[in-house]
N, C-alpha and C. Protein backbone atom coordinates (compact mmCIF):
# COMPACT_ATOMS: atom_id res chain seq x y z
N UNK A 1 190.73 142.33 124.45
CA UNK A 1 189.41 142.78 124.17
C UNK A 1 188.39 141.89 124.88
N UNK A 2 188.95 140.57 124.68
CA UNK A 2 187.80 139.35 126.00
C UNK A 2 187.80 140.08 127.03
N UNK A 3 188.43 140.68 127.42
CA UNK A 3 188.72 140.86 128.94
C UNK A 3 188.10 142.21 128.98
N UNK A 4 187.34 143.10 128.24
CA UNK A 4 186.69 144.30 128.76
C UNK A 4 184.84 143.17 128.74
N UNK A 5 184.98 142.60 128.12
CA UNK A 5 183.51 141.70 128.30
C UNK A 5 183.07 141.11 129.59
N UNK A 6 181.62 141.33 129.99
CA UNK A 6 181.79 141.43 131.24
C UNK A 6 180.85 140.09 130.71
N UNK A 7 180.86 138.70 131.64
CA UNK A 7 180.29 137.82 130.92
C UNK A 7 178.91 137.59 132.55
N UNK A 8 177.85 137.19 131.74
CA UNK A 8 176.72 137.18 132.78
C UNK A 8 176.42 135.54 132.96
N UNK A 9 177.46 134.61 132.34
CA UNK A 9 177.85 133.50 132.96
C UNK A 9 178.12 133.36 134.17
N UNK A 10 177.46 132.12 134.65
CA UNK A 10 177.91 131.70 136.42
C UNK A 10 179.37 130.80 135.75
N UNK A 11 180.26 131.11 136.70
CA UNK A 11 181.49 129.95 136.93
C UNK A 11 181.22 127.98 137.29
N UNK A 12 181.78 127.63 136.27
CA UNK A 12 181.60 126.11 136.53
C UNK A 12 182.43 126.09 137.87
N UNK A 13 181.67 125.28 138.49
CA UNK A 13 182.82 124.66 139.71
C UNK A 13 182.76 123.43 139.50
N UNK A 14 183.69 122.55 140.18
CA UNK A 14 183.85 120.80 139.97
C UNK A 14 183.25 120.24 140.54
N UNK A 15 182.54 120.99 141.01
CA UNK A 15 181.09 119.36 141.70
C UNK A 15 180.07 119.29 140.70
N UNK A 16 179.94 120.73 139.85
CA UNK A 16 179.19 120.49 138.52
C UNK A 16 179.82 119.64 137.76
N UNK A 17 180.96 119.34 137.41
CA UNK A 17 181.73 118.38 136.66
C UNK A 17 181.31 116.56 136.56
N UNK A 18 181.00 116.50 137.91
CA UNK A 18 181.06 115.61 138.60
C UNK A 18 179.59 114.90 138.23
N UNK A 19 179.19 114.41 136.59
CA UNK A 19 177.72 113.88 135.97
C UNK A 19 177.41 113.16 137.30
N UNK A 20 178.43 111.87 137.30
CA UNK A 20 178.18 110.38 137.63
C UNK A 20 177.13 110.97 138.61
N UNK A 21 177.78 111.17 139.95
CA UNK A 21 176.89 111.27 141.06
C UNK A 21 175.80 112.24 141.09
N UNK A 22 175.62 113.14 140.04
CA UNK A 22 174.59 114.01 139.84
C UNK A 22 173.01 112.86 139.65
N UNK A 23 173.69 111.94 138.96
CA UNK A 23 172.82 111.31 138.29
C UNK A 23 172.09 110.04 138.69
N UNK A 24 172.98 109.97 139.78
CA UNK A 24 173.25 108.56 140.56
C UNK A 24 171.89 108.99 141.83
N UNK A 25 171.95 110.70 142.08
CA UNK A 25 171.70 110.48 142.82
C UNK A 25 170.01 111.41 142.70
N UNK A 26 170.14 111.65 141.39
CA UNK A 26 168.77 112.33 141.00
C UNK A 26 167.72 110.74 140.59
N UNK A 27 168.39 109.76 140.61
CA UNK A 27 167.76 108.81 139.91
C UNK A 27 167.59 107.60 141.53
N UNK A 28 168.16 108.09 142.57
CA UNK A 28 167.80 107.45 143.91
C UNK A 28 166.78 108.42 144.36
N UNK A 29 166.86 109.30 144.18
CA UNK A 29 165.52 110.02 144.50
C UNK A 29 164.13 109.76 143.75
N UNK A 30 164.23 109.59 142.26
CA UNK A 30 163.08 109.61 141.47
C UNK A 30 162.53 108.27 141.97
N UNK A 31 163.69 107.34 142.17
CA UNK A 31 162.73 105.46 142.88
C UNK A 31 162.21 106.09 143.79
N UNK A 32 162.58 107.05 144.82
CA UNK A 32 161.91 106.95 146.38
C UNK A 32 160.76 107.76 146.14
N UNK A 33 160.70 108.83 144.95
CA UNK A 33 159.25 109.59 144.72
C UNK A 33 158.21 108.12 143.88
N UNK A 34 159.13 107.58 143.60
CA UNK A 34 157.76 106.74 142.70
C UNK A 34 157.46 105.71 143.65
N UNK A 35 157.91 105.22 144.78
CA UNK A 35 157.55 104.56 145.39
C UNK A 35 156.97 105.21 146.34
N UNK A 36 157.17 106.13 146.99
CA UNK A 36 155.82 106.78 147.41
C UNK A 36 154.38 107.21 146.54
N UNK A 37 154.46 107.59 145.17
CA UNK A 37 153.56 107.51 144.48
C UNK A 37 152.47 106.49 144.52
N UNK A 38 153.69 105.38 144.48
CA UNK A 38 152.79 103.82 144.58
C UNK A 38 152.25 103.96 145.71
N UNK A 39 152.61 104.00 147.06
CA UNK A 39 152.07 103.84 147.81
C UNK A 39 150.78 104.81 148.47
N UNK A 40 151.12 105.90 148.03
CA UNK A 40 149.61 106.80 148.23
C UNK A 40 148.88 106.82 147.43
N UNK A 41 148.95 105.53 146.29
CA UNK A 41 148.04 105.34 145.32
C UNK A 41 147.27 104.30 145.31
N UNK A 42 148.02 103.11 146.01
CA UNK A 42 147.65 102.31 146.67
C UNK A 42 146.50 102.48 147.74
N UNK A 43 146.74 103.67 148.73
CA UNK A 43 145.84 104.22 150.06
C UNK A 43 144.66 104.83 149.27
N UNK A 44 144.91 105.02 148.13
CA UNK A 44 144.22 106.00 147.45
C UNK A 44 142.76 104.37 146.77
N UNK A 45 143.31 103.85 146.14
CA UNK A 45 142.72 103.14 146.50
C UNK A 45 141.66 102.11 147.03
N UNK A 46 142.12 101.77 148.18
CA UNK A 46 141.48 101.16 149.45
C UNK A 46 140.62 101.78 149.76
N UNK A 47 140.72 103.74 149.45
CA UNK A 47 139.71 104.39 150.02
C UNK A 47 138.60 104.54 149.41
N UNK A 48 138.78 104.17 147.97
CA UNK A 48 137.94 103.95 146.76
C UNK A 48 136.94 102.76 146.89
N UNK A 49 137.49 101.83 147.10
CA UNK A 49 136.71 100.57 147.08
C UNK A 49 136.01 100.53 148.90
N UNK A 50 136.46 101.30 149.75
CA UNK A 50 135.52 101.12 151.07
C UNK A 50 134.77 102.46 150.70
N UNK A 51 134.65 103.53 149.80
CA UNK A 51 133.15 104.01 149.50
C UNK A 51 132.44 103.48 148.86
N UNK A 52 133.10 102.56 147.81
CA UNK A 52 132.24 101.67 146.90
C UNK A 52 131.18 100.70 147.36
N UNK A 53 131.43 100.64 148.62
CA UNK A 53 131.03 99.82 149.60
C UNK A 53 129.65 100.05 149.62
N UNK A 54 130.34 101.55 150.42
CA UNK A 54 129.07 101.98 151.11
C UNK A 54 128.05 102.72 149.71
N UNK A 55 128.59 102.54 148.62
CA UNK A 55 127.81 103.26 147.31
C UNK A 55 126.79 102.10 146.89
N UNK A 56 128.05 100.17 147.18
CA UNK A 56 126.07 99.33 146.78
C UNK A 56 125.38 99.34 147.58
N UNK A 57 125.43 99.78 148.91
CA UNK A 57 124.24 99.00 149.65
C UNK A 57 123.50 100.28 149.33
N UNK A 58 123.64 101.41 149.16
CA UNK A 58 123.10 102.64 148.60
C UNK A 58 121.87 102.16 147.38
N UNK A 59 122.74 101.80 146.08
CA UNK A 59 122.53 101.28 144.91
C UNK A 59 121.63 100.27 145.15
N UNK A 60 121.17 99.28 146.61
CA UNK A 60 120.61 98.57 146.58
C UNK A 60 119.11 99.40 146.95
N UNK A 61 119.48 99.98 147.80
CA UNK A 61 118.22 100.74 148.18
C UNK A 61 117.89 101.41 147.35
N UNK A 62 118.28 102.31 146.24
CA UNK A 62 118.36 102.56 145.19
C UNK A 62 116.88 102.02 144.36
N UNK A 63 118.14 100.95 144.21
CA UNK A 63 116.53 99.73 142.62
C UNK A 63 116.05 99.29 143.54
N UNK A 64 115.72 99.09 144.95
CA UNK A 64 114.32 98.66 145.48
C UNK A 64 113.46 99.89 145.44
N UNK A 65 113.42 101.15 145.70
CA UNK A 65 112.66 102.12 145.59
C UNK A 65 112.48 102.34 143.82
N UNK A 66 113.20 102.11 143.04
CA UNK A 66 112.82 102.60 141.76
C UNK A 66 112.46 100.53 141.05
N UNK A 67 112.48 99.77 141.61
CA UNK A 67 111.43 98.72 141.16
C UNK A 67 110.14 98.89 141.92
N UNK A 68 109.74 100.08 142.70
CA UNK A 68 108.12 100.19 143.26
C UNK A 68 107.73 101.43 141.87
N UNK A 69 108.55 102.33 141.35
CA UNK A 69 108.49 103.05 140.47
C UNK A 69 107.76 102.65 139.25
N UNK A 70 109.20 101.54 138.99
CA UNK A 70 108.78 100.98 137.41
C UNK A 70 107.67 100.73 137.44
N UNK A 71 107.07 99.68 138.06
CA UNK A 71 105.68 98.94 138.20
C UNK A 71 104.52 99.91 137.48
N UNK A 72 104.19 100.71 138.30
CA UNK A 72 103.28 102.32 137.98
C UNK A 72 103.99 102.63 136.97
N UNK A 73 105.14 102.99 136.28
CA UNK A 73 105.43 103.55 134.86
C UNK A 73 104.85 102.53 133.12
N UNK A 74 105.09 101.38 133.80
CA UNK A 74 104.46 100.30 132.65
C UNK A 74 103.37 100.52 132.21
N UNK A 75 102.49 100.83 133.12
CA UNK A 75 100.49 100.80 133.23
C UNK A 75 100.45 102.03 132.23
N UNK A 76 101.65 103.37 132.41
CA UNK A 76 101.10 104.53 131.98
C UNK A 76 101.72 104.38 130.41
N UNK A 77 102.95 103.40 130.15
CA UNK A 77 103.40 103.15 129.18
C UNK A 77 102.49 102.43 128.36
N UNK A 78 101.93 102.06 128.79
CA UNK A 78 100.51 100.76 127.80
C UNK A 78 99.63 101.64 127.45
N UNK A 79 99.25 102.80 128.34
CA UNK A 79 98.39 103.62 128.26
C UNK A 79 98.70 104.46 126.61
N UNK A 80 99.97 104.96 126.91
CA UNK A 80 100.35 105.92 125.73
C UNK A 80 100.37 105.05 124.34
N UNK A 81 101.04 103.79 124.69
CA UNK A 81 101.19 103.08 123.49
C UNK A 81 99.88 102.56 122.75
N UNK A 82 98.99 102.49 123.46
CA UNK A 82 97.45 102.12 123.35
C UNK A 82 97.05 103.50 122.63
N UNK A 83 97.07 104.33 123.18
CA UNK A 83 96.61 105.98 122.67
C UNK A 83 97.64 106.30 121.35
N UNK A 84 98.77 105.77 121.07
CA UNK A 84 99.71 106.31 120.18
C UNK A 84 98.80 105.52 118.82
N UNK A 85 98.52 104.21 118.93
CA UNK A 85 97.67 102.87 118.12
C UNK A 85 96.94 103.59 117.51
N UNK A 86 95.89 104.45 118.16
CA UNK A 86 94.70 104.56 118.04
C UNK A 86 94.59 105.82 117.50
N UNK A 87 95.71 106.90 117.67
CA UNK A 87 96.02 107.94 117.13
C UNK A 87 96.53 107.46 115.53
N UNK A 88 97.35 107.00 115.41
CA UNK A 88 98.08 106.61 113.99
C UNK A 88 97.41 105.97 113.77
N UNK A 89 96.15 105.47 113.64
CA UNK A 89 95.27 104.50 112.73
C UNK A 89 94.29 106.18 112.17
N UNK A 90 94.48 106.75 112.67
CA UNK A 90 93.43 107.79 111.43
C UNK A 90 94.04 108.10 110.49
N UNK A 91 93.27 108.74 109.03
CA UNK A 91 93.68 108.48 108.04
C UNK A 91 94.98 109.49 107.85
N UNK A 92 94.53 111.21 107.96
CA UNK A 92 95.66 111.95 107.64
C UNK A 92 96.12 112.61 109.08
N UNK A 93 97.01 113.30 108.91
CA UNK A 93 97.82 114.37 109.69
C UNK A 93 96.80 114.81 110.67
N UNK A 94 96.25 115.87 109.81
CA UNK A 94 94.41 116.88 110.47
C UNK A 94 93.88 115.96 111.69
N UNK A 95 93.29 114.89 111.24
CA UNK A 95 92.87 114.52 112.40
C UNK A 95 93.67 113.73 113.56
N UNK A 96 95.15 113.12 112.90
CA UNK A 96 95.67 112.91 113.51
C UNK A 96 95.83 113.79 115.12
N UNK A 97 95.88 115.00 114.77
CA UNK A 97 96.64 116.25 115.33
C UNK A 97 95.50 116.42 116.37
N UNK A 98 94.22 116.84 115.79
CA UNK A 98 92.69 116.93 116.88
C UNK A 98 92.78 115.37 117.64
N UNK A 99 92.72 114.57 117.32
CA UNK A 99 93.07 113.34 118.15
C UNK A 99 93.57 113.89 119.76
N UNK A 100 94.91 114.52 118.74
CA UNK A 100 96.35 114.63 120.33
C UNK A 100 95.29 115.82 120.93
N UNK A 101 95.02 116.71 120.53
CA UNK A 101 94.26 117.60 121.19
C UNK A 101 93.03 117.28 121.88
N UNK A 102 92.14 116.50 121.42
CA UNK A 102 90.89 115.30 122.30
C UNK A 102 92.19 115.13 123.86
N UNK A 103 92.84 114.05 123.36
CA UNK A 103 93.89 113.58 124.80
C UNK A 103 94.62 114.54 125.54
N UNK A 104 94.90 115.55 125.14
CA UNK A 104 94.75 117.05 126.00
C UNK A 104 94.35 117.18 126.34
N UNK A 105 93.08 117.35 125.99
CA UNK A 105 92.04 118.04 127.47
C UNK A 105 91.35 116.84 128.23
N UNK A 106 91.78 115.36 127.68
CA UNK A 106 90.95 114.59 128.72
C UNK A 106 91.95 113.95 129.65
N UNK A 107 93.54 113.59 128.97
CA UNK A 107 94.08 112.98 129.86
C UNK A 107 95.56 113.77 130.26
N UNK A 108 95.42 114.86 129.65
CA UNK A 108 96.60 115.82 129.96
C UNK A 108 97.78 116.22 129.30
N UNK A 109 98.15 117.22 128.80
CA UNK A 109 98.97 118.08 128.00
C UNK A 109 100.13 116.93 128.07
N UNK A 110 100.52 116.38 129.29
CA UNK A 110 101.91 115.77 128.92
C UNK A 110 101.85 114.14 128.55
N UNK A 111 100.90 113.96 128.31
CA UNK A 111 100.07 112.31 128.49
C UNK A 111 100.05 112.95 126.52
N UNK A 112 99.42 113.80 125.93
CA UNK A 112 99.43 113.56 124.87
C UNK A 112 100.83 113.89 123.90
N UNK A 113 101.67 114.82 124.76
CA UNK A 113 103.04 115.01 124.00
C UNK A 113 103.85 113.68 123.90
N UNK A 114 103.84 112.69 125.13
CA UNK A 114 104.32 111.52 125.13
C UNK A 114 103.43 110.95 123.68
N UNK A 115 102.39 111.05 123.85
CA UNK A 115 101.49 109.80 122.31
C UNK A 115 102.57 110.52 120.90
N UNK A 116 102.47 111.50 121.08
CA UNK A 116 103.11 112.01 119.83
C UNK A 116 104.15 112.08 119.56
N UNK A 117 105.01 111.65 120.55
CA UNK A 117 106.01 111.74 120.25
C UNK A 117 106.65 109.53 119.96
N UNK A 118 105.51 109.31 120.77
CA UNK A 118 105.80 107.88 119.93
C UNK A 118 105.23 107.70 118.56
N UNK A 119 104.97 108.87 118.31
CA UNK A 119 103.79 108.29 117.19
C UNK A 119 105.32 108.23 115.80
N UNK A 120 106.72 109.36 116.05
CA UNK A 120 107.41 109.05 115.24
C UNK A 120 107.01 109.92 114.02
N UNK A 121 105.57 110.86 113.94
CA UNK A 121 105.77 111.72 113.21
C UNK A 121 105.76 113.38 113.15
N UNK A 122 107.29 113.60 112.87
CA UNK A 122 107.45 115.14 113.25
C UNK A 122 106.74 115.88 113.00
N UNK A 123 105.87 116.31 111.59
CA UNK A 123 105.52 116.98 111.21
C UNK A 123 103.93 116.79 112.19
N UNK A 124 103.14 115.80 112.86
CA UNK A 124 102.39 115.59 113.97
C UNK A 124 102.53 116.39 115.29
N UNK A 125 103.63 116.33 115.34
CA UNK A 125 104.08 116.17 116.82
C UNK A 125 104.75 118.62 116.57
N UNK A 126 104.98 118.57 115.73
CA UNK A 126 105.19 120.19 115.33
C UNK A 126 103.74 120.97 115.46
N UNK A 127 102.95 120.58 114.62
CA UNK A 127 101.49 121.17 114.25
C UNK A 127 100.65 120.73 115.50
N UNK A 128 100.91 119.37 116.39
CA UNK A 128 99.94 120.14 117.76
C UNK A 128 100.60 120.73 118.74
N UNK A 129 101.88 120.74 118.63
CA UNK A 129 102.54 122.05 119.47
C UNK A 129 102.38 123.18 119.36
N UNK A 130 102.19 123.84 117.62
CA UNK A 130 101.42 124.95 117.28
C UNK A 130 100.01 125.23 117.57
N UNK A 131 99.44 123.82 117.73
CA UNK A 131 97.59 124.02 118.45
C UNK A 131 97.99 124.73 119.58
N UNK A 132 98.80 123.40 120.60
CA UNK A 132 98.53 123.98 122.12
C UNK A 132 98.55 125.34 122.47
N UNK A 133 99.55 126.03 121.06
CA UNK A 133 99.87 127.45 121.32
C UNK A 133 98.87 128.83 120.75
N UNK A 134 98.10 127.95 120.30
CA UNK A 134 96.79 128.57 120.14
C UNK A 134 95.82 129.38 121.31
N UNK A 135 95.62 130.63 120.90
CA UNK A 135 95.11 131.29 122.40
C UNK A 135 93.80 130.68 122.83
N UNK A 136 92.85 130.11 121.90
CA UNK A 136 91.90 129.38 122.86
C UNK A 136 91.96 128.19 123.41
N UNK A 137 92.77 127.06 122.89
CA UNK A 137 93.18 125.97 123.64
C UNK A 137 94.06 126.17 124.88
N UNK A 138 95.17 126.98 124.32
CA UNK A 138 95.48 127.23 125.48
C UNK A 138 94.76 128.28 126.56
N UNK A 139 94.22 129.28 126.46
CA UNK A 139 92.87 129.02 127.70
C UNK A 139 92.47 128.37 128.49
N UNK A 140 92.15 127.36 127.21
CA UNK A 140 90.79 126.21 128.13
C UNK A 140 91.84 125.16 128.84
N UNK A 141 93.07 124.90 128.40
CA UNK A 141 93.96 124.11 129.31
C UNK A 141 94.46 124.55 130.81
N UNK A 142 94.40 126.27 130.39
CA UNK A 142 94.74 126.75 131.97
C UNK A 142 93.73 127.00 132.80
N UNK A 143 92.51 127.16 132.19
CA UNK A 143 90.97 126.74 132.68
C UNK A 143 91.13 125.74 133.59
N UNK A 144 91.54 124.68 132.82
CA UNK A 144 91.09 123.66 133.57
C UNK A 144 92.22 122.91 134.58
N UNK A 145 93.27 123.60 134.51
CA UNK A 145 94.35 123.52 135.33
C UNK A 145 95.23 122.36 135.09
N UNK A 146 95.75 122.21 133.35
CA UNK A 146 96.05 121.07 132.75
C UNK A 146 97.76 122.08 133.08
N UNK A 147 97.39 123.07 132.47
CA UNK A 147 98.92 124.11 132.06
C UNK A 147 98.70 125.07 132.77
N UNK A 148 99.96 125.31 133.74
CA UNK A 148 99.98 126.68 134.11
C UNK A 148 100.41 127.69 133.28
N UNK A 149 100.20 129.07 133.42
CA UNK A 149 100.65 130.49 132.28
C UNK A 149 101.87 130.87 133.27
N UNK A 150 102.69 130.86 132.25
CA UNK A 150 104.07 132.00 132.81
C UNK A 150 104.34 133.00 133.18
């Protein structure tokens, strides 16, 4: 009855038999792939650290153009922090808020979102976003060419 079974087995032959050198010689191959690994990892590399190269002197030119930057960003930072002072010294919210709106139309829509947003209070910094969105302020801001309209 084995013998009407048609089997969809391949036939062992004796070189399959044969572990040792299967193994001997799958494992002389895996050193020669990993030592090529190493070594195009190695190239790999070298090629890393000679762009790195050319990435500081980049990086140098870099922070010399953005230390002419900073300089001019400080002045405007004193500015806001000076305006943020002088904003948070009024008594409530209300005028807090007309404050940021005064520095809107004199020193500019994004000059006063910066004050308010140092000022640290949300519920400030919400309610003159709802001004700006007010149809006559916002008008008089695109009036005066503070905000462009979409």
């Amino acid at each position: 009855m084995s013998s009407d079974v048609k089997s969809n087995l391949e036939p062992i032959e004796e070189t399959d038999l044969n572990l040792k050198s299967k193994f001997l010689e799958n494992s002389e191959k895996s050193v020669a792939e990993m030592v090529d690994n190493k070594a195009k990892t190695l190239e790999f590399k070298e090629e890393k650290l000679e762009k790195k190269e050319g990435a500081v002197e980049k990086e140098a030119a870099y922070s010399k153009i953005l230390s002419k930057v900073k300089t001019t960003a400080t002045s405007a930072d004193k500015s806001i922090s000076d305006d943020a002072k002088s904003t948070n010294a009024e008594k409530n919210a209300e005028s807090k808020i007309e404050k940021l709106v005064q520095l809107a139309m004199q020193k500019g829509v994004i000059h006063a979102v910066k004050v308010a947003r140092h000022l640290d209070n949300n519920y400030v910094l919400d309610e003159f976003h709802d001004r700006l969105m007010v149809e006559e302020l916002h008008d008089a801001l695109i009036k005066r060419g503070l905000i462009r309209e979409l």
